[in-house]
N, C-alpha and C. Protein backbone atom coordinates (compact mmCIF):
# COMPACT_ATOMS: atom_id res chain seq x y z
N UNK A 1 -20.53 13.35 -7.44
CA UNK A 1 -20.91 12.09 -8.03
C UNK A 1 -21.86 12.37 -9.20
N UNK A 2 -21.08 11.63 -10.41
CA UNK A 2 -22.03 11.75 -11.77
C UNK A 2 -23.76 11.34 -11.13
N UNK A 3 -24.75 11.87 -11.98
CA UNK A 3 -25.95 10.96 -11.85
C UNK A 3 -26.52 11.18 -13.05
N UNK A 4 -27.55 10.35 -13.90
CA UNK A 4 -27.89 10.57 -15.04
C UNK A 4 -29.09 9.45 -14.86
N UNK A 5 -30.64 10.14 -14.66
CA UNK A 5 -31.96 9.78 -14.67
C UNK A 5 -32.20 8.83 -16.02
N UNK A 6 -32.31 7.84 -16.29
CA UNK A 6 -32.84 6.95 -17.35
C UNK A 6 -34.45 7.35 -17.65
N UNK A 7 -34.75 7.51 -18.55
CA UNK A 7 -36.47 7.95 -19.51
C UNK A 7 -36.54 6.86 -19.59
N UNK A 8 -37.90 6.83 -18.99
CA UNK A 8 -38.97 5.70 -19.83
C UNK A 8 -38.80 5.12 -20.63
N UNK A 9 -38.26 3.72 -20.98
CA UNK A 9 -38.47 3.27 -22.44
C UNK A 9 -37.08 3.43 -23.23
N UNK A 10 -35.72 3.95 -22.34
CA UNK A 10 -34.84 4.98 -22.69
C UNK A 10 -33.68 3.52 -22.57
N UNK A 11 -33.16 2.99 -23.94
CA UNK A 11 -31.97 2.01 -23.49
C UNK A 11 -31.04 2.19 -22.78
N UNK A 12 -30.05 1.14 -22.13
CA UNK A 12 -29.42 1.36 -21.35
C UNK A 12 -28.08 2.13 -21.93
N UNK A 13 -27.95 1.23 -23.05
CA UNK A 13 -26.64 1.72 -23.92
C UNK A 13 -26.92 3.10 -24.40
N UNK A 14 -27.72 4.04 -24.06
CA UNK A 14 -27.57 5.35 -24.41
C UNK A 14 -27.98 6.07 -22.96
N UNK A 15 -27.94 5.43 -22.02
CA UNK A 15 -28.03 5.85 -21.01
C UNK A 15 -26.75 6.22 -20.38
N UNK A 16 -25.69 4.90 -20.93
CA UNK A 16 -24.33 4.50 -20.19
C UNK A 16 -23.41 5.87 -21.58
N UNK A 17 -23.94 6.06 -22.23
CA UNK A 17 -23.14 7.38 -23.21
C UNK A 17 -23.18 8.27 -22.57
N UNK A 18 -24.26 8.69 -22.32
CA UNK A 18 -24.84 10.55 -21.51
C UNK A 18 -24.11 10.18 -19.82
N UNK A 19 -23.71 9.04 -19.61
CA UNK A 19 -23.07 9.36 -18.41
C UNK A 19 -21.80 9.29 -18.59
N UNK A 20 -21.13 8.83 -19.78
CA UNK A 20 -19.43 8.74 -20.05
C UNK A 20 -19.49 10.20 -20.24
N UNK A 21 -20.59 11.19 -21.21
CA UNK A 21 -20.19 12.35 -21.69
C UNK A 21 -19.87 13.46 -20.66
N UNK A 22 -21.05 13.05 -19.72
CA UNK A 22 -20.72 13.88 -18.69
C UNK A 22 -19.80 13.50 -17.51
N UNK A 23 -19.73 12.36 -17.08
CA UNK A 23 -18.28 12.16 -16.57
C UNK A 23 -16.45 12.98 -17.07
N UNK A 24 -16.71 12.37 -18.67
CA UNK A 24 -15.88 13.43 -19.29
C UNK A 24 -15.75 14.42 -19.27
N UNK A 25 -17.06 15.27 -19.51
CA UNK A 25 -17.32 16.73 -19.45
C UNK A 25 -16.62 17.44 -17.61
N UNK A 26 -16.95 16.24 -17.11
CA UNK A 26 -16.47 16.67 -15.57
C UNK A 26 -14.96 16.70 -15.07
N UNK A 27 -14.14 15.63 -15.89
CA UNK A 27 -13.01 15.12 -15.80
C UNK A 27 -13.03 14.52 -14.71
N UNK A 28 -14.17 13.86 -14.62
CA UNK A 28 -13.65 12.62 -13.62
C UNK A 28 -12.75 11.54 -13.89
N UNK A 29 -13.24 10.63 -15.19
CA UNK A 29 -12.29 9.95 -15.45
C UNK A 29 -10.88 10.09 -15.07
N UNK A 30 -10.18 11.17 -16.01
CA UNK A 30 -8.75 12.03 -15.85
C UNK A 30 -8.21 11.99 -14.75
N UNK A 31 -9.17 12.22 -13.57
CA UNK A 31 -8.86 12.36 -11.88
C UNK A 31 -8.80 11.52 -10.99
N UNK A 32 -9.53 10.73 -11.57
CA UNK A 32 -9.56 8.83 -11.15
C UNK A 32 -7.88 8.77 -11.71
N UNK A 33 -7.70 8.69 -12.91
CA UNK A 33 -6.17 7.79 -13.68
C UNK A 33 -5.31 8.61 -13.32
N UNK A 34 -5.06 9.60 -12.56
CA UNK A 34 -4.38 10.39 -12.11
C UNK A 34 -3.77 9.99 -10.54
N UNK A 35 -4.79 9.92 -10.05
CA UNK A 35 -4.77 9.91 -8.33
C UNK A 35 -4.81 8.09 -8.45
N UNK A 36 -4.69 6.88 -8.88
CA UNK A 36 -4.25 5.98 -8.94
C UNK A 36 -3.52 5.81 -8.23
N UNK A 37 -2.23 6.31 -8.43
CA UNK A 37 -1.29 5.78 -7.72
C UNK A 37 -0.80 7.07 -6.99
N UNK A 38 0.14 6.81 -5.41
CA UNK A 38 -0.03 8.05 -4.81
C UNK A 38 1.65 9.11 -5.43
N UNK A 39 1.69 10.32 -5.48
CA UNK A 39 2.30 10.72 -6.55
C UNK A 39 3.10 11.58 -5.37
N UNK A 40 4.33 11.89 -5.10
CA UNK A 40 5.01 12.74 -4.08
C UNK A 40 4.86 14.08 -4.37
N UNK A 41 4.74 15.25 -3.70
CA UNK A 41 4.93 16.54 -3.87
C UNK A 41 6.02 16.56 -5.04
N UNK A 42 7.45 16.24 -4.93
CA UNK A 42 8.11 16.75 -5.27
C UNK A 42 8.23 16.13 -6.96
N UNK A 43 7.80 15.00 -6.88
CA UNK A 43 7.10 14.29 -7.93
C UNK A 43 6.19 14.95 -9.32
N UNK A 44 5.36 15.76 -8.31
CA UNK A 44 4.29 16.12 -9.02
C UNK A 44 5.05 17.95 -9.51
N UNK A 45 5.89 18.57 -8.65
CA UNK A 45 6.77 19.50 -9.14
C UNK A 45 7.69 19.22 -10.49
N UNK A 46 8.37 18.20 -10.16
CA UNK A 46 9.24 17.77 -11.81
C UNK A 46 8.77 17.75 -12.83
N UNK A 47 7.42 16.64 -12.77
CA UNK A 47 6.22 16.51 -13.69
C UNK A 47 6.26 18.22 -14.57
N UNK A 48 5.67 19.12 -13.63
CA UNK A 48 5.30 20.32 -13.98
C UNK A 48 6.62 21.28 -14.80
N UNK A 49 7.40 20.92 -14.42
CA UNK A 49 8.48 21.69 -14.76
C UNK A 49 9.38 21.22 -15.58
N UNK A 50 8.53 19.60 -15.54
CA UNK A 50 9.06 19.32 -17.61
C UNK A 50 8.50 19.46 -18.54
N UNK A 51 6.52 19.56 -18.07
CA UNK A 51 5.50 20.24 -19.22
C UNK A 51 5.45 21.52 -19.20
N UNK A 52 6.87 22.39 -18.62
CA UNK A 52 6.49 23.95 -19.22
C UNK A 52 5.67 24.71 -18.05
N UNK A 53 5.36 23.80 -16.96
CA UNK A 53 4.67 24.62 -15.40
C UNK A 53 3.53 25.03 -15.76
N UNK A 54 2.62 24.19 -16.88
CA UNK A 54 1.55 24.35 -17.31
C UNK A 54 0.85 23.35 -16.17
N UNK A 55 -0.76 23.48 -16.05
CA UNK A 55 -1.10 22.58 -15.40
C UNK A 55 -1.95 21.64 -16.08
């Protein structure tokens, strides 16, 4: 779980940045819009083996 301490005096709207950056930085987002919806094994094999079996 992201966490990101707010400073003193520190706005919110640059508070809510340093936690998108590091959310990003984490790939949470990505892993959230991913796991959405539930995806079959064999599903997630095709996927792979039409982008080249890259991950």
């Amino acid at each position: 779980m992201s966490e990101v301490r707010i400073k003193r005096g520190e706005p919110i709207d640059k508070a809510l940045r340093r936690l998108k950056k590091k959310m990003d930085k984490e790939g949470t987002l990505k892993d959230l819009r991913n796991r959405r919806y539930y995806e079959k094994p064999s599903e997630i094999k095709r996927r792979m083996e039409k982008r080249g079996g890259r991950h």
